[in-house]
PDB file of N, CA and C in Angstrom:
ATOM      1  N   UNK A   1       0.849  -1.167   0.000  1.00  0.00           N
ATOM      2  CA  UNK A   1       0.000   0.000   0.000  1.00  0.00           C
ATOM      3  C   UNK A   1       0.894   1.229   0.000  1.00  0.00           C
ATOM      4  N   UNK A   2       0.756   2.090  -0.875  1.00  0.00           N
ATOM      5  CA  UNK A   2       1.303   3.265  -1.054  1.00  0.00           C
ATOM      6  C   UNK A   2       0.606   4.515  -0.100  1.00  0.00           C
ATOM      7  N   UNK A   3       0.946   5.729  -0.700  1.00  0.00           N
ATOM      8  CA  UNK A   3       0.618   7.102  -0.687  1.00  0.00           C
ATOM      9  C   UNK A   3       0.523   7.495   1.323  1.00  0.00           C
ATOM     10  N   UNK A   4       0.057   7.726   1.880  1.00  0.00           N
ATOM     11  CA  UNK A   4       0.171   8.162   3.316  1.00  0.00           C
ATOM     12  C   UNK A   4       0.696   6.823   3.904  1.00  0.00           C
ATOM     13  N   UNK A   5       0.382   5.865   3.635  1.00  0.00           N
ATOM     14  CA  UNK A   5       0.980   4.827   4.754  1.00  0.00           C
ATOM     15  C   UNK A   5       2.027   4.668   4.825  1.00  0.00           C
ATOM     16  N   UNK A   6       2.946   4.856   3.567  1.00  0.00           N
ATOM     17  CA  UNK A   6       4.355   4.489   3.878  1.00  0.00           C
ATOM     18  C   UNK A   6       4.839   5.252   4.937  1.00  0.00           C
ATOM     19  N   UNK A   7       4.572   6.451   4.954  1.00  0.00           N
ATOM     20  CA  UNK A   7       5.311   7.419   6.081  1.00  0.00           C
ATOM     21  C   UNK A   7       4.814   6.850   7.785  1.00  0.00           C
ATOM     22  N   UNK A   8       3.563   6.571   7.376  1.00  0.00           N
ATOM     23  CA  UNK A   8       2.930   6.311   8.330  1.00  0.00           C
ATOM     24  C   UNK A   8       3.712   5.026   9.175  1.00  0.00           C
ATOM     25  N   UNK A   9       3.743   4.026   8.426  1.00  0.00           N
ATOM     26  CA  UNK A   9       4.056   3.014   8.991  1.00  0.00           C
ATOM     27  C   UNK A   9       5.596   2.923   9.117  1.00  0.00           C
ATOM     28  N   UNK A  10       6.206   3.738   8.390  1.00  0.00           N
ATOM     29  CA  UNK A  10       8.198   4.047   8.976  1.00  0.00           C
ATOM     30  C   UNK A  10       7.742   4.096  10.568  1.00  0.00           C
ATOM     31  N   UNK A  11       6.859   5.611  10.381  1.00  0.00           N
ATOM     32  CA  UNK A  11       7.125   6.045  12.253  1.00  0.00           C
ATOM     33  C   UNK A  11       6.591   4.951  13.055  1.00  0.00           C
ATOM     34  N   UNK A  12       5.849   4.121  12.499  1.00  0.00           N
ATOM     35  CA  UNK A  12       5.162   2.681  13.168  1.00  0.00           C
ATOM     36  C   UNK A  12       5.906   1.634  13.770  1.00  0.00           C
ATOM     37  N   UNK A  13       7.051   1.553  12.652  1.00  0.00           N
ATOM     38  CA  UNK A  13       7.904   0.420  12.833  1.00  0.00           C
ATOM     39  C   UNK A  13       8.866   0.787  13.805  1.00  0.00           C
ATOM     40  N   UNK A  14       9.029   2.467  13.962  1.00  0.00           N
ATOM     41  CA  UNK A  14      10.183   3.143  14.470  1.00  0.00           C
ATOM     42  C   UNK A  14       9.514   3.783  16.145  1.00  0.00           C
ATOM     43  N   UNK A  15       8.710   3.165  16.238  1.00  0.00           N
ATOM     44  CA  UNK A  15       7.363   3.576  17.266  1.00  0.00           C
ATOM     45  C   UNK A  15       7.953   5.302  17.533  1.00  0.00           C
ATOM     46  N   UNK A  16       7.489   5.917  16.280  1.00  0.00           N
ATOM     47  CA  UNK A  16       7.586   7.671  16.478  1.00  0.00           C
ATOM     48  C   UNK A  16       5.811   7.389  16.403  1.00  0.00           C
ATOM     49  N   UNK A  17       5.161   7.339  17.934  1.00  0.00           N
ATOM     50  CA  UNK A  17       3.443   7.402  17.436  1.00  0.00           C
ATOM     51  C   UNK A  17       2.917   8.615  17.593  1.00  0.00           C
ATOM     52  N   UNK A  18       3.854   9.572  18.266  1.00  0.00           N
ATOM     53  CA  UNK A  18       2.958  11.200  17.875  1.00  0.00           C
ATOM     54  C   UNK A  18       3.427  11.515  16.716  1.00  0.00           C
ATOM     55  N   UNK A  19       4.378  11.338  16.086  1.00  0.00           N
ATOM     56  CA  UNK A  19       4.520  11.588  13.970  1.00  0.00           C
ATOM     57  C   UNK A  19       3.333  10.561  13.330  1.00  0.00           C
ATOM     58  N   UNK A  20       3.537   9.265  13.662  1.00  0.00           N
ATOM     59  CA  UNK A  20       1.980   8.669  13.141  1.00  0.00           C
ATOM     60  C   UNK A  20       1.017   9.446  13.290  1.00  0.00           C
ATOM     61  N   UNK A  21       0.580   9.582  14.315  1.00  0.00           N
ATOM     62  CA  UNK A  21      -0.482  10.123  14.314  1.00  0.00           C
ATOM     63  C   UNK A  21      -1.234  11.644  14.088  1.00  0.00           C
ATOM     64  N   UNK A  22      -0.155  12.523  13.862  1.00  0.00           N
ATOM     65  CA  UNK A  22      -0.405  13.665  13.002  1.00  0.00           C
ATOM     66  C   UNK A  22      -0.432  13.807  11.738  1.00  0.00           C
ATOM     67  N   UNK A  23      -0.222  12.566  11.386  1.00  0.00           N
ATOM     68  CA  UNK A  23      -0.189  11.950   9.664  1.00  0.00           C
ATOM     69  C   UNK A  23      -1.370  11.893   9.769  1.00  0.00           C
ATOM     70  N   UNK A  24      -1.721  11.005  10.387  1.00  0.00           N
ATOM     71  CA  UNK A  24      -3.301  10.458  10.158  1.00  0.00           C
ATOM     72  C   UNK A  24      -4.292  11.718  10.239  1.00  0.00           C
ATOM     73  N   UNK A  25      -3.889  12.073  11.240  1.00  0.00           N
ATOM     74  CA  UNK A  25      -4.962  13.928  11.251  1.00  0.00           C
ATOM     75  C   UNK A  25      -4.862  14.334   9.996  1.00  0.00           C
ATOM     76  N   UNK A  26      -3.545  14.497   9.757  1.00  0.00           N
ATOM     77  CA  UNK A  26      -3.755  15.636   8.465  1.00  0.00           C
ATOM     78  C   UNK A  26      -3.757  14.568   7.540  1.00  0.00           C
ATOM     79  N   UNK A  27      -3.770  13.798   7.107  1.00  0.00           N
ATOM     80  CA  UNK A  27      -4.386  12.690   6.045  1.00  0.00           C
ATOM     81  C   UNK A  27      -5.815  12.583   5.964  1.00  0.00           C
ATOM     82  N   UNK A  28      -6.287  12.043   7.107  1.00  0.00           N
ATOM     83  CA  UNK A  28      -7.460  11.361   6.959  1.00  0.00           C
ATOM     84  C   UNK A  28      -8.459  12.533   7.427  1.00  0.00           C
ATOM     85  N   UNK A  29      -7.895  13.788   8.370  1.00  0.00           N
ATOM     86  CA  UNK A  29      -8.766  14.772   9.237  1.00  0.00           C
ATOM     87  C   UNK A  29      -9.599  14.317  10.119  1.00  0.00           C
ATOM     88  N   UNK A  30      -8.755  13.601  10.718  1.00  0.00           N
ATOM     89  CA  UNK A  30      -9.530  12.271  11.666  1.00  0.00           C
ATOM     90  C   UNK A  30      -9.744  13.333  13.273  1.00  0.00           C
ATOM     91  N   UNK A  31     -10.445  13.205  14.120  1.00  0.00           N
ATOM     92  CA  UNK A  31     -10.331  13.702  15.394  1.00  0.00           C
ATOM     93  C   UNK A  31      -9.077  12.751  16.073  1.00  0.00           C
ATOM     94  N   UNK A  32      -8.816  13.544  17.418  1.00  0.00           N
ATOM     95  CA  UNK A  32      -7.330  12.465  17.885  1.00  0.00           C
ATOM     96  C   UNK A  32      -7.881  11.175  18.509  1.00  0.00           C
ATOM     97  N   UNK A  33      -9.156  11.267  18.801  1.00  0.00           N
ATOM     98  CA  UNK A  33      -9.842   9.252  18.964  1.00  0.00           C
ATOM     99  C   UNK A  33     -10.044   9.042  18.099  1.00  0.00           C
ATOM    100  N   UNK A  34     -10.158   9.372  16.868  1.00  0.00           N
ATOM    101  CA  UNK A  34      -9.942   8.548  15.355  1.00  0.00           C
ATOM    102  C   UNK A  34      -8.880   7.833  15.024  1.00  0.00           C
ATOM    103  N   UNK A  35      -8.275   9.023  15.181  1.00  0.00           N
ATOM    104  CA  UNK A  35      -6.317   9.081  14.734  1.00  0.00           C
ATOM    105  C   UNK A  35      -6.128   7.643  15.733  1.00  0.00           C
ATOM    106  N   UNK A  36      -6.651   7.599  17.434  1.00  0.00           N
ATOM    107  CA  UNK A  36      -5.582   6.887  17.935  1.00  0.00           C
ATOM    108  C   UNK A  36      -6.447   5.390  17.405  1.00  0.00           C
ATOM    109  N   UNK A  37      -7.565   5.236  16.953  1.00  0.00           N
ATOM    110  CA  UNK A  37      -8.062   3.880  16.282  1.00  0.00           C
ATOM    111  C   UNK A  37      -7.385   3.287  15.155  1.00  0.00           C
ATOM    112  N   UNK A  38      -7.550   4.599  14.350  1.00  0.00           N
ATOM    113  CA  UNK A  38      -6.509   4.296  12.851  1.00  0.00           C
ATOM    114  C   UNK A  38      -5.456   3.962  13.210  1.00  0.00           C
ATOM    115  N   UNK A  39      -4.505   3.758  14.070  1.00  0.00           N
ATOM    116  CA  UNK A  39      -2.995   4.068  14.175  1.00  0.00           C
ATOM    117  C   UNK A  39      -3.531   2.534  14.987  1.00  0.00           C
ATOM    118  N   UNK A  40      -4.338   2.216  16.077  1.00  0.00           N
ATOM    119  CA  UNK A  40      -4.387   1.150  16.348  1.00  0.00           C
ATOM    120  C   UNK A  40      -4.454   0.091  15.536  1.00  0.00           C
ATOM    121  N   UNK A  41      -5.535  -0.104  14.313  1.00  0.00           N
ATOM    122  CA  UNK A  41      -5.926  -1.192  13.673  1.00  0.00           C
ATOM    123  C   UNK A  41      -4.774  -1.114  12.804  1.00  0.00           C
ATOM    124  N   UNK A  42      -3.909  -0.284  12.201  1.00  0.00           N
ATOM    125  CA  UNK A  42      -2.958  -0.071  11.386  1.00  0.00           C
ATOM    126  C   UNK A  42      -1.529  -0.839  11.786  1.00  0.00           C
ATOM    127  N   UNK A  43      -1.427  -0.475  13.473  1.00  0.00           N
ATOM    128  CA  UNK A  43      -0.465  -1.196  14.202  1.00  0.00           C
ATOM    129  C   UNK A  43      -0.720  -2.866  13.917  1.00  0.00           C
ATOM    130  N   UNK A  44      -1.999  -3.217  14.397  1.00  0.00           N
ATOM    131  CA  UNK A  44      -2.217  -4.697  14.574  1.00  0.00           C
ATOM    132  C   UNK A  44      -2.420  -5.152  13.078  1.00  0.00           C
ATOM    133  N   UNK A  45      -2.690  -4.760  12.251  1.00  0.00           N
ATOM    134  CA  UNK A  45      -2.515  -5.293  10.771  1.00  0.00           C
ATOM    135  C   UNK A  45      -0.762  -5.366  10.314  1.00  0.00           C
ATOM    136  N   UNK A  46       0.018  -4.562  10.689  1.00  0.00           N
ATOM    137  CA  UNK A  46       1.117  -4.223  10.399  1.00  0.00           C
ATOM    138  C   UNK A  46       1.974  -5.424  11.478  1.00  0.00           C
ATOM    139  N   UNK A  47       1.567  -5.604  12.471  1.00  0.00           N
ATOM    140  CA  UNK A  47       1.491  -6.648  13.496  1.00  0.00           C
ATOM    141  C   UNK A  47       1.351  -8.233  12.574  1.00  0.00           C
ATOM    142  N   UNK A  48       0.430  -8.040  11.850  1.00  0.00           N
ATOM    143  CA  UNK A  48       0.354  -9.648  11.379  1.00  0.00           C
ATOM    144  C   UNK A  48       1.115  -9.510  10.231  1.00  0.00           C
ATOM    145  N   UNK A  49       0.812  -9.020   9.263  1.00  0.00           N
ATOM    146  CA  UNK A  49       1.555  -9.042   7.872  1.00  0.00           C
ATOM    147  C   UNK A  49       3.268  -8.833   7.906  1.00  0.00           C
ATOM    148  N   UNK A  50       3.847  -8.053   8.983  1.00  0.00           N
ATOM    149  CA  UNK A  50       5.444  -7.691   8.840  1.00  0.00           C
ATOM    150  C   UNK A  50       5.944  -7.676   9.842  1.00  0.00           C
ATOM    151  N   UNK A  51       5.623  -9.047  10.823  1.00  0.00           N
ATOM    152  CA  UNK A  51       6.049  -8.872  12.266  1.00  0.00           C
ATOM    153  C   UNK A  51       7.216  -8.249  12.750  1.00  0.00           C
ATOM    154  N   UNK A  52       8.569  -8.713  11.274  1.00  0.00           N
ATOM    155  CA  UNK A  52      10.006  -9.062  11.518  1.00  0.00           C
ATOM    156  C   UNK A  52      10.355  -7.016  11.142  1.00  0.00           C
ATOM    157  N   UNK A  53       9.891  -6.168  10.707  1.00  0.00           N
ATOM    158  CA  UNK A  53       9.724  -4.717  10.512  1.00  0.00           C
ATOM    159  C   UNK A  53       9.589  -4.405  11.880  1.00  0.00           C
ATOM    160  N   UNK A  54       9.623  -4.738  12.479  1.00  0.00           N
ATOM    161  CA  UNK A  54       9.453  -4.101  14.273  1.00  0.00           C
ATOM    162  C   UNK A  54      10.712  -4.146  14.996  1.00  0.00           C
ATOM    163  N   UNK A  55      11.477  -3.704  15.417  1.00  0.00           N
ATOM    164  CA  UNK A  55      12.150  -3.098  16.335  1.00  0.00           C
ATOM    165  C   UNK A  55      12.212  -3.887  17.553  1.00  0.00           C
ATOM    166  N   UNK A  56      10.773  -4.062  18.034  1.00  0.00           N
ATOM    167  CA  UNK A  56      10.321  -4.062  19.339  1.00  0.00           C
ATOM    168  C   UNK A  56       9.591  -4.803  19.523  1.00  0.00           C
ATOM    169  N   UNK A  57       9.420  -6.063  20.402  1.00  0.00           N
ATOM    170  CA  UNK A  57       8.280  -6.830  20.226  1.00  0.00           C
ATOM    171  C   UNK A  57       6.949  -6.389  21.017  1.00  0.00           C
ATOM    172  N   UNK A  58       5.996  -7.008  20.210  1.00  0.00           N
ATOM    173  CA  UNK A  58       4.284  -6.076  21.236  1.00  0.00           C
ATOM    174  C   UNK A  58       4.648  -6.047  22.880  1.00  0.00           C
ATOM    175  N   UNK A  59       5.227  -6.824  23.577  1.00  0.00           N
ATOM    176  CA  UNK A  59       5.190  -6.652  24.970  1.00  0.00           C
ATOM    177  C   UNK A  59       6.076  -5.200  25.083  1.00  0.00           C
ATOM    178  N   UNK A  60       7.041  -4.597  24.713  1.00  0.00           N
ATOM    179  CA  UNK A  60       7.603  -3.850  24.443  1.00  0.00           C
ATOM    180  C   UNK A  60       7.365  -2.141  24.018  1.00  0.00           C
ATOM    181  N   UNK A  61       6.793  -2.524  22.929  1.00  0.00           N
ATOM    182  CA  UNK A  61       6.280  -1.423  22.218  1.00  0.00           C
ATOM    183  C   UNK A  61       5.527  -0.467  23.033  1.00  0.00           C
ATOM    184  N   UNK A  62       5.674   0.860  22.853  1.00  0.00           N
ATOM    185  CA  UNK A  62       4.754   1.623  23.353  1.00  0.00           C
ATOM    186  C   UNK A  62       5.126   2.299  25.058  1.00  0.00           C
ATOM    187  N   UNK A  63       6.143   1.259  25.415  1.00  0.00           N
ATOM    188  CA  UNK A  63       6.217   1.132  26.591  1.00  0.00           C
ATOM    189  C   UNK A  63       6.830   2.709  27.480  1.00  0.00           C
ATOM    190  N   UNK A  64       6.216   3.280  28.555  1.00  0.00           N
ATOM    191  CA  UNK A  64       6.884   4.307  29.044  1.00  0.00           C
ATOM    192  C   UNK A  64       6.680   5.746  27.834  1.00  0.00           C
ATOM    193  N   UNK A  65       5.604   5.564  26.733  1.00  0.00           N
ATOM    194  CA  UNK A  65       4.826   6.348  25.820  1.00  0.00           C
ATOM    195  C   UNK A  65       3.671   7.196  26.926  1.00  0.00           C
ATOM    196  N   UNK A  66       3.799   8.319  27.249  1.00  0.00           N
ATOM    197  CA  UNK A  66       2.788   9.525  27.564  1.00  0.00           C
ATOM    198  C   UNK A  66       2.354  10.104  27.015  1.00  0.00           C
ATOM    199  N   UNK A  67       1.297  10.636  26.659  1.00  0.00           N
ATOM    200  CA  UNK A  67       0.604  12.008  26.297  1.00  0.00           C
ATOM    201  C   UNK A  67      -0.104  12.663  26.571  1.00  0.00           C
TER     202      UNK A  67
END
């Protein structure tokens, strides 16, 4: 899948999730409980299809992330 996701899913793999998710705003013009759904189902699809693209495994990920 091309056009916004690629960027999207770099900062995904690179867990940058406040750059994800200002993609998705200004992509999709999502509200930020949109944004954080999109960025969810996007994670867990990206989760099955390219496990070995992660950095970090799910227990991991995210971890010590505030906002």
């Amino acid at each position: 899948m091309s056009g916004p996701w690629d960027a999207i899913d770099g900062h995904v793999f690179a867990e940058r999730i406040i750059q994800a998710l200002m993609i998705i705003r200004d992509q999709f013009g999502d509200t930020v409980p949109e944004a954080i759904d999109r960025f969810s189902e996007r994670y867990e699809y990206l989760r099955e299809t390219r496990p070995d693209d992660f950095a970090k495994p799910r227990e991991e990920y995210g971890r010590g992330f505030y906002s």
